[in-house]
PDB file of N, CA and C in Angstrom:
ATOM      1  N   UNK A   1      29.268  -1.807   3.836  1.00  0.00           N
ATOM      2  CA  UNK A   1      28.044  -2.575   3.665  1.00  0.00           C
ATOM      3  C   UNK A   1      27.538  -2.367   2.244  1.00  0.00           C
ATOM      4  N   UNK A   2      27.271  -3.502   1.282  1.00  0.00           N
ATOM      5  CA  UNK A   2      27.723  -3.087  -0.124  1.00  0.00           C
ATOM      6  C   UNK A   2      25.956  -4.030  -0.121  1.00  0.00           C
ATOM      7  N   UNK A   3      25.193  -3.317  -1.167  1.00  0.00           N
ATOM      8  CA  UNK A   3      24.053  -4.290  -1.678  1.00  0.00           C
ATOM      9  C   UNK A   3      22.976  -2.870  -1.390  1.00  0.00           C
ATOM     10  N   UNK A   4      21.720  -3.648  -1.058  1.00  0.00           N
ATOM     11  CA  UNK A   4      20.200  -2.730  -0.926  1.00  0.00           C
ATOM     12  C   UNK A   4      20.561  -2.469   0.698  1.00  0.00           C
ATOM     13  N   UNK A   5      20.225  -1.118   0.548  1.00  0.00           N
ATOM     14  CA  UNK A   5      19.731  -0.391   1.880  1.00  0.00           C
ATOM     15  C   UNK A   5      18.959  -1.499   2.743  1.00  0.00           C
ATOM     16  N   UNK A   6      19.016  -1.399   4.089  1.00  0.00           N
ATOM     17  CA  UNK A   6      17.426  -1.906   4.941  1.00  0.00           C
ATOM     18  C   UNK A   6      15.925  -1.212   4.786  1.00  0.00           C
ATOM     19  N   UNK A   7      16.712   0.148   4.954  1.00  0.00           N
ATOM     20  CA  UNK A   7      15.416   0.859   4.983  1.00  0.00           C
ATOM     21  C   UNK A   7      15.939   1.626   3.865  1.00  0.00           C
ATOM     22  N   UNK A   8      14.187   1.920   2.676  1.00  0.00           N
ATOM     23  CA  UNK A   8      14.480   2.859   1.422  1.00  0.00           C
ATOM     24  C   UNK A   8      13.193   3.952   1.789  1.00  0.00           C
ATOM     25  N   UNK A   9      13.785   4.981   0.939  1.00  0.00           N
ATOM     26  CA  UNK A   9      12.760   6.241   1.457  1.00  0.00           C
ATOM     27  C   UNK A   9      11.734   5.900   0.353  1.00  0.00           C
ATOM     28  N   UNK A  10      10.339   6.885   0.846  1.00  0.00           N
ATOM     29  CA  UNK A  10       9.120   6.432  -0.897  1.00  0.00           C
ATOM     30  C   UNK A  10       9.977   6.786  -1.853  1.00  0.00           C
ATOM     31  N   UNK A  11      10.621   7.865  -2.296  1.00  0.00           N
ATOM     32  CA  UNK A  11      11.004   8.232  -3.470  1.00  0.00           C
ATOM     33  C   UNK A  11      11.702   6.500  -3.956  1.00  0.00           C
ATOM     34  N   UNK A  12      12.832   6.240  -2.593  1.00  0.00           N
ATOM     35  CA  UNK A  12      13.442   4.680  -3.807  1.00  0.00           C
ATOM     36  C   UNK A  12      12.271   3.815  -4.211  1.00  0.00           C
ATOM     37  N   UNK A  13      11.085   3.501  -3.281  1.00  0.00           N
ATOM     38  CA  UNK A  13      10.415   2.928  -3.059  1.00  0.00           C
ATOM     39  C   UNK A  13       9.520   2.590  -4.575  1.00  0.00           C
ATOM     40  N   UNK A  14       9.437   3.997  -4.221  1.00  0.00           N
ATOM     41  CA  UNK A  14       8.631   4.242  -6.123  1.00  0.00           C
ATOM     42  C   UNK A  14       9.208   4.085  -7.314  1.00  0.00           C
ATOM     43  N   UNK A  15      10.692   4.263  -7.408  1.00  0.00           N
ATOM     44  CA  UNK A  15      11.251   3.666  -8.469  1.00  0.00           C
ATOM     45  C   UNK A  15      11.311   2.514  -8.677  1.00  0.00           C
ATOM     46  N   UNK A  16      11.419   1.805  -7.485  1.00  0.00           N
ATOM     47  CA  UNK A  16      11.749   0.174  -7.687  1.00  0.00           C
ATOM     48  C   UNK A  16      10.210  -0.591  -8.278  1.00  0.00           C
ATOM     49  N   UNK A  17       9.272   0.228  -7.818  1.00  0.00           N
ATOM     50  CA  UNK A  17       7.611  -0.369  -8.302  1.00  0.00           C
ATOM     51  C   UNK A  17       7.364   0.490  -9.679  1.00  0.00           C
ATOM     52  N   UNK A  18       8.432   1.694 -10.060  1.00  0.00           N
ATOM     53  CA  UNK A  18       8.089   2.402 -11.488  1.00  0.00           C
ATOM     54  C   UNK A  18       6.827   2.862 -10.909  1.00  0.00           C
ATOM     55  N   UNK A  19       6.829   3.583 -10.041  1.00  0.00           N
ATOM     56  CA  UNK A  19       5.489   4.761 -10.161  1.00  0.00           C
ATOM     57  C   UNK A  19       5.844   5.405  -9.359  1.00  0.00           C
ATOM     58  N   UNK A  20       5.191   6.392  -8.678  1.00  0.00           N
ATOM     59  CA  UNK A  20       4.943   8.231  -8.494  1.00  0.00           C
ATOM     60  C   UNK A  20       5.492   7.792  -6.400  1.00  0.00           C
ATOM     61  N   UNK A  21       6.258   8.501  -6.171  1.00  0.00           N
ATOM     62  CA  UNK A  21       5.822   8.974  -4.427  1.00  0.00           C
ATOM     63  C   UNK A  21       4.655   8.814  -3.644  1.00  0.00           C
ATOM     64  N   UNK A  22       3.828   9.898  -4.830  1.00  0.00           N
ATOM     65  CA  UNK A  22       2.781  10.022  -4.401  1.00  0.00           C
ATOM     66  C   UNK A  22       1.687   8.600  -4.143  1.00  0.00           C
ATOM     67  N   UNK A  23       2.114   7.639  -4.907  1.00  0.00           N
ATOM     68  CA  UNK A  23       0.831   6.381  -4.917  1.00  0.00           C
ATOM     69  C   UNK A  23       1.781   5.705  -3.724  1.00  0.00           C
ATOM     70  N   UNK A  24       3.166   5.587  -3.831  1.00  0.00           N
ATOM     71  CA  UNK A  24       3.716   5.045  -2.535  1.00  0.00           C
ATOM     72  C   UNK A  24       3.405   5.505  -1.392  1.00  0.00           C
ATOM     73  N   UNK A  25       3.051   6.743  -1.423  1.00  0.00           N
ATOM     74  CA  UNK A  25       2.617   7.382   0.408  1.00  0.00           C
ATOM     75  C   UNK A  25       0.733   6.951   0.204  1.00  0.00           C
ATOM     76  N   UNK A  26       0.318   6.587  -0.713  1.00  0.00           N
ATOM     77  CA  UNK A  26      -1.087   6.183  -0.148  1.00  0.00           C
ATOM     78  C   UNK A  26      -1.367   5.201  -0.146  1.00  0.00           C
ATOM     79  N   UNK A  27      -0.164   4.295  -0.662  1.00  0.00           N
ATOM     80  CA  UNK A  27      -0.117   3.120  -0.290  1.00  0.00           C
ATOM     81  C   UNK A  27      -0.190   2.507   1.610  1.00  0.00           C
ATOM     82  N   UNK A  28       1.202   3.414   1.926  1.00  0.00           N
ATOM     83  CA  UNK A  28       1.764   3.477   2.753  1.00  0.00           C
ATOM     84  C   UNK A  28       0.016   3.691   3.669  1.00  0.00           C
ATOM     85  N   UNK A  29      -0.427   4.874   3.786  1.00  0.00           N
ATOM     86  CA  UNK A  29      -1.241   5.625   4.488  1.00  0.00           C
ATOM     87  C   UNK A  29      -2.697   4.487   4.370  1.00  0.00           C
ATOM     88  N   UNK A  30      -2.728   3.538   3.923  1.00  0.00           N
ATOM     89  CA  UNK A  30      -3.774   3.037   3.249  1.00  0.00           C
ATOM     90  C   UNK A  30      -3.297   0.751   4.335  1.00  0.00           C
ATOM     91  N   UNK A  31      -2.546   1.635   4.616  1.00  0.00           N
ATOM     92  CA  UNK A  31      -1.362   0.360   4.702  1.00  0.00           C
ATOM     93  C   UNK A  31      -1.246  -1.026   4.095  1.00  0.00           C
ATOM     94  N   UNK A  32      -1.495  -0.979   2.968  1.00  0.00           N
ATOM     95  CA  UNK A  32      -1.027  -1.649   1.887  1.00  0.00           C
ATOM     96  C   UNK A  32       0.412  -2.327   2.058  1.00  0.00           C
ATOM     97  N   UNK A  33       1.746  -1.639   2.221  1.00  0.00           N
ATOM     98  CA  UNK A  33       2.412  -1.353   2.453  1.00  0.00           C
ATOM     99  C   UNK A  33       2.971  -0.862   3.836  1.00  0.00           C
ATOM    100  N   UNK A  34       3.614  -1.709   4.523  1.00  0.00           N
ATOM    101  CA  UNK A  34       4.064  -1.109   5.740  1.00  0.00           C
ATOM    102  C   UNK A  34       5.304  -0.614   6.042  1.00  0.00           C
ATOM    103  N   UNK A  35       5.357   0.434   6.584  1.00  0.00           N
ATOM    104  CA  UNK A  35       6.577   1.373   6.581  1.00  0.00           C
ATOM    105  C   UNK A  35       6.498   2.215   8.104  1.00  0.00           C
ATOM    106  N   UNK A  36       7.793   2.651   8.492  1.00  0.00           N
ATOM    107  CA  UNK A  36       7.667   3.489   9.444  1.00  0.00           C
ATOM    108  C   UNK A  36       8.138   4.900   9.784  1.00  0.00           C
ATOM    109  N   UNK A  37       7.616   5.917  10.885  1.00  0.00           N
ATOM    110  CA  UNK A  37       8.169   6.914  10.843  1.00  0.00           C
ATOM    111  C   UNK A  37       9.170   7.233  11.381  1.00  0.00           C
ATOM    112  N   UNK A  38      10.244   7.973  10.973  1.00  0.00           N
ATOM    113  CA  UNK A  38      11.543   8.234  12.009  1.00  0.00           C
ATOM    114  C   UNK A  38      11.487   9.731  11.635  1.00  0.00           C
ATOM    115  N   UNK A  39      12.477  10.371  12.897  1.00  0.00           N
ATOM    116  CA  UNK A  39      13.157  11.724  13.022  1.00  0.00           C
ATOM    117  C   UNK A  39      11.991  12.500  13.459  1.00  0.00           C
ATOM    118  N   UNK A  40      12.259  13.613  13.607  1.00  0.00           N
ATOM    119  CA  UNK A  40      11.585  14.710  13.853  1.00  0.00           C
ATOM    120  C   UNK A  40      10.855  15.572  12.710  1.00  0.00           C
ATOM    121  N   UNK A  41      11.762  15.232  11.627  1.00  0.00           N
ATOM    122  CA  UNK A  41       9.989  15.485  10.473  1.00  0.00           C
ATOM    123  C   UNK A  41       9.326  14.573  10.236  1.00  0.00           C
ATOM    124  N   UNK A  42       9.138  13.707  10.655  1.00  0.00           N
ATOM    125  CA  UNK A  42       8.576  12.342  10.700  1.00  0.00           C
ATOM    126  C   UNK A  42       8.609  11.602   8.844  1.00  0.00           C
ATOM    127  N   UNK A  43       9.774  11.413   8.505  1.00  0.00           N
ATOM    128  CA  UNK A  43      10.159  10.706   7.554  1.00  0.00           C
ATOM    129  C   UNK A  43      10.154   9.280   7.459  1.00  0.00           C
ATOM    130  N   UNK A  44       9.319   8.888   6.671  1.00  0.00           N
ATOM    131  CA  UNK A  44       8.506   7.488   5.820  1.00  0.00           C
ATOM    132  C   UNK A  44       9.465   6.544   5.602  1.00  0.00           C
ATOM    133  N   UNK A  45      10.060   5.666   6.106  1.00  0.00           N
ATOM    134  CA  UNK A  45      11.022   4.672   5.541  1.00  0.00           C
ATOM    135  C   UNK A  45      10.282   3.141   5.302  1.00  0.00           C
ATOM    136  N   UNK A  46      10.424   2.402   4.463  1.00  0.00           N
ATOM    137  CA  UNK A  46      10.120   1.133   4.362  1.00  0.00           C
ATOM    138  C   UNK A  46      11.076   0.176   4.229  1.00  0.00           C
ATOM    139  N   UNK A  47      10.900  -1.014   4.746  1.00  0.00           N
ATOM    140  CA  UNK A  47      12.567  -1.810   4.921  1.00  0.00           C
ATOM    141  C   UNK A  47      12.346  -2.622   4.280  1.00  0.00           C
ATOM    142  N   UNK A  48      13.790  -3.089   3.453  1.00  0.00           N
ATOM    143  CA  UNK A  48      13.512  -3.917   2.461  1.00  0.00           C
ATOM    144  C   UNK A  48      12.682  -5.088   2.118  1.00  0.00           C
ATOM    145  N   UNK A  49      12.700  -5.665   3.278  1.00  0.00           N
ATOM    146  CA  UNK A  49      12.301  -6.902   3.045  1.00  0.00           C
ATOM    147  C   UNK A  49      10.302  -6.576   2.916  1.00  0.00           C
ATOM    148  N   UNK A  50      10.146  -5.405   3.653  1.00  0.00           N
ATOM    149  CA  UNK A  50       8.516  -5.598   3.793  1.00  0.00           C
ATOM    150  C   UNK A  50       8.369  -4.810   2.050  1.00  0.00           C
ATOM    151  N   UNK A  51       8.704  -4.343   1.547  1.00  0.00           N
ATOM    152  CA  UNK A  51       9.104  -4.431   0.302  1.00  0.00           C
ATOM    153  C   UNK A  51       8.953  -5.478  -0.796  1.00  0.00           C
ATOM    154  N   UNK A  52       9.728  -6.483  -0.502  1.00  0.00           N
ATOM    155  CA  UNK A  52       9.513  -7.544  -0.665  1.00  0.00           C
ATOM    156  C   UNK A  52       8.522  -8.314  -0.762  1.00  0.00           C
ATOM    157  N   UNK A  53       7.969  -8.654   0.633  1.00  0.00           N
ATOM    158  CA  UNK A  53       6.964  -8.826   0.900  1.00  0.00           C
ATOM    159  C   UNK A  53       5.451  -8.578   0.254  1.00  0.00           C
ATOM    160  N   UNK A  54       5.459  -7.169  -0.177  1.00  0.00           N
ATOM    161  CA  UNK A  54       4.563  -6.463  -0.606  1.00  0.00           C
ATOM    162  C   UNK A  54       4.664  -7.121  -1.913  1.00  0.00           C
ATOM    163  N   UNK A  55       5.456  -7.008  -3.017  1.00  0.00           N
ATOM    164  CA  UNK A  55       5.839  -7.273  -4.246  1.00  0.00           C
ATOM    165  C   UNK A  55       5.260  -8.864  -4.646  1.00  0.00           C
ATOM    166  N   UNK A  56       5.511  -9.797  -3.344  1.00  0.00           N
ATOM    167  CA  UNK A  56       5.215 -10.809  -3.183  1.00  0.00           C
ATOM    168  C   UNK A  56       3.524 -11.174  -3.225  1.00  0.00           C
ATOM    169  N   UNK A  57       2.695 -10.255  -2.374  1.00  0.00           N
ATOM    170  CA  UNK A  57       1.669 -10.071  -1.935  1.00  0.00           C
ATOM    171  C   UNK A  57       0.804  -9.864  -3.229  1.00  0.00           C
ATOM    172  N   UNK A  58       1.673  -8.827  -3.836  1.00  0.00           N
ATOM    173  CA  UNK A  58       0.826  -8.569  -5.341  1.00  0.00           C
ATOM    174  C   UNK A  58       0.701  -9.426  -6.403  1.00  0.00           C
ATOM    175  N   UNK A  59       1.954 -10.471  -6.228  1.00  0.00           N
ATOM    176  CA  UNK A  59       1.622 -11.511  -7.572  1.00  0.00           C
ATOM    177  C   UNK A  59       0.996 -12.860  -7.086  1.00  0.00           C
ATOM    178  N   UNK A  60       0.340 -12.622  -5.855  1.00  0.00           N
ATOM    179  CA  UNK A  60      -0.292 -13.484  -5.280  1.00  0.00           C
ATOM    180  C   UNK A  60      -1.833 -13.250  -5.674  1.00  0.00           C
ATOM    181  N   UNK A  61      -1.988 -11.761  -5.116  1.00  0.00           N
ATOM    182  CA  UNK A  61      -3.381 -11.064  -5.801  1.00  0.00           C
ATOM    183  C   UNK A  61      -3.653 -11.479  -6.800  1.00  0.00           C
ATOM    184  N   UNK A  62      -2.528 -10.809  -7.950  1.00  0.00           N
ATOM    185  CA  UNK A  62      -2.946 -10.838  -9.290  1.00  0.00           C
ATOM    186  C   UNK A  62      -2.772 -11.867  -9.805  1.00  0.00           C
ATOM    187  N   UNK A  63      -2.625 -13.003  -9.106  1.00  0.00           N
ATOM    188  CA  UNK A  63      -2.864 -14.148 -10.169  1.00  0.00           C
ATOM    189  C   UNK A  63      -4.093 -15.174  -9.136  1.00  0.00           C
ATOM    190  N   UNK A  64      -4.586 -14.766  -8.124  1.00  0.00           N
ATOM    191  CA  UNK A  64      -6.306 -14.943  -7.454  1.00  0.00           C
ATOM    192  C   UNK A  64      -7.279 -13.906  -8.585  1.00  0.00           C
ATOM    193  N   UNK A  65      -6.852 -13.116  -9.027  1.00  0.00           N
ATOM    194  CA  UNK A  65      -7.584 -12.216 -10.018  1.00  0.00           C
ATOM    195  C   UNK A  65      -7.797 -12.534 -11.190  1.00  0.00           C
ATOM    196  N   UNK A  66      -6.511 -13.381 -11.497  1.00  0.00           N
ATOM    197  CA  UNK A  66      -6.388 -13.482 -13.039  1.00  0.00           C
ATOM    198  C   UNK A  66      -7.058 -15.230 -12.914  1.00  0.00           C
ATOM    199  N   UNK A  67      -7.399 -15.921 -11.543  1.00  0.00           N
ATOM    200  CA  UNK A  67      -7.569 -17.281 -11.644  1.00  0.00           C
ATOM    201  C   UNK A  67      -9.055 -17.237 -12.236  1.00  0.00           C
ATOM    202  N   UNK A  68      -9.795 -16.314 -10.735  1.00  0.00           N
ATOM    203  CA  UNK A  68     -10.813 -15.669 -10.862  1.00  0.00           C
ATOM    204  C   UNK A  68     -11.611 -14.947 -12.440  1.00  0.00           C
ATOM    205  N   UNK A  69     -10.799 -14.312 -12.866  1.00  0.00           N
ATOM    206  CA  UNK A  69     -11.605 -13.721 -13.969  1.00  0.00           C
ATOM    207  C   UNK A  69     -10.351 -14.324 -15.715  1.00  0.00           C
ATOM    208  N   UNK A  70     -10.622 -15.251 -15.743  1.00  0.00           N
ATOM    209  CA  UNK A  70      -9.991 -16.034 -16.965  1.00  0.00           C
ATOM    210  C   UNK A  70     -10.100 -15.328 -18.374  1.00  0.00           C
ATOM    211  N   UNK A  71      -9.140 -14.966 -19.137  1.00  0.00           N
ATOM    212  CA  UNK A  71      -9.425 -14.624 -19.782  1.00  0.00           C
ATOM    213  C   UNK A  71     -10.072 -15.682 -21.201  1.00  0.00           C
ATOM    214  N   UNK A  72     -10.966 -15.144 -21.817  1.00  0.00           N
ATOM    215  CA  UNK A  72     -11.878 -16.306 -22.916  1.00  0.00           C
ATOM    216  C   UNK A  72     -11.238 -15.331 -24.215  1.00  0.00           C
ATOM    217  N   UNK A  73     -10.985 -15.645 -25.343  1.00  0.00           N
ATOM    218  CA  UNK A  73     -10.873 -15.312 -26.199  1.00  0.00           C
ATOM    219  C   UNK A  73     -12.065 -15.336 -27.123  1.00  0.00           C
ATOM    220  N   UNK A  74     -13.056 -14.295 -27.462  1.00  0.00           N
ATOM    221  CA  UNK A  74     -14.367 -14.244 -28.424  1.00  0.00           C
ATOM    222  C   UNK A  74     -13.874 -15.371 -29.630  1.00  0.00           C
ATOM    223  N   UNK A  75     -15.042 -16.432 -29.427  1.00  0.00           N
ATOM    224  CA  UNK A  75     -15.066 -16.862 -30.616  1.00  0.00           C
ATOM    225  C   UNK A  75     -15.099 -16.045 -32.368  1.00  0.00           C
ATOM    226  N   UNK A  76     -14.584 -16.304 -32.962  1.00  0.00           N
ATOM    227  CA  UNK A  76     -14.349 -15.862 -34.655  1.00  0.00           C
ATOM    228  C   UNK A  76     -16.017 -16.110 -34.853  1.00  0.00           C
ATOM    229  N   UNK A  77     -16.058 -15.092 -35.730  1.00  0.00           N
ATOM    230  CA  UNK A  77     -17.969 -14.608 -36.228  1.00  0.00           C
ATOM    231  C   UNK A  77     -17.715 -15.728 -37.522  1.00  0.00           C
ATOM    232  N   UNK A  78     -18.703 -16.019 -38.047  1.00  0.00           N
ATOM    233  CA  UNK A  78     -18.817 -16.614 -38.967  1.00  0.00           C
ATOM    234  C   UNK A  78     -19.661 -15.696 -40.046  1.00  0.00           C
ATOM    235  N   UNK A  79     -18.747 -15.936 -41.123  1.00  0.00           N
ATOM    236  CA  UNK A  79     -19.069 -14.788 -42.238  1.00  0.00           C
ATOM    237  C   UNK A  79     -20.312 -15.102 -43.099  1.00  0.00           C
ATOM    238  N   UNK A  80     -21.207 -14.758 -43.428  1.00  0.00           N
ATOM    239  CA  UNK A  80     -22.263 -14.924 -43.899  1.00  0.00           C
ATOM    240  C   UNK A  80     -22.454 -14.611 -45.605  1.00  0.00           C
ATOM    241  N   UNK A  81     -22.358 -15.692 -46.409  1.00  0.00           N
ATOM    242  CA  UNK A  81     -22.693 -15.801 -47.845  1.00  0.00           C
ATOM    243  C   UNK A  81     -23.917 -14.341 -47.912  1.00  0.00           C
ATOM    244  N   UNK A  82     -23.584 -13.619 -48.954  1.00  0.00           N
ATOM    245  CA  UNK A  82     -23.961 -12.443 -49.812  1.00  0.00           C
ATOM    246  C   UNK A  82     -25.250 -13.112 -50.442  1.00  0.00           C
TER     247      UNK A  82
END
């Protein structure tokens, strides 16, 4: 079975978003992000696609955010004769 895992642990999780474990498990805990527990130490897996999903979710946000708050470029000051 050759390609992406189904299920990735936080550590892959966090590489693939370039940030920390740690913001992936409060993601997770926050459920931002949905993931589930398996085994008997109760280990965090998230499956690809809700992954996905999520990734999806965010450039949906951030561009309701970015519709929302537009950026204006300050008009140029006008220089004032000495």
């Amino acid at each position: 079975m050759a390609g992406t895992p189904r299920f990735l642990t936080l550590a892959d999780v966090a590489e693939v978003l370039n940030t920390s474990s740690a913001q992936v498990y409060a993601l997770v805990r926050r459920g931002e992000l949905v993931a589930i527990k398996i085994g008997g130490r109760g280990q965090w897996r998230v499956e690809a696609s809700q992954l996905e999903d999520f990734i999806a979710k965010m450039y949906a946000d951030t561009k309701d955010f970015v519709d929302a708050h537009p950026y204006v470029e300050a008009e140029p000051r006008e220089e004032t004769q000495p």
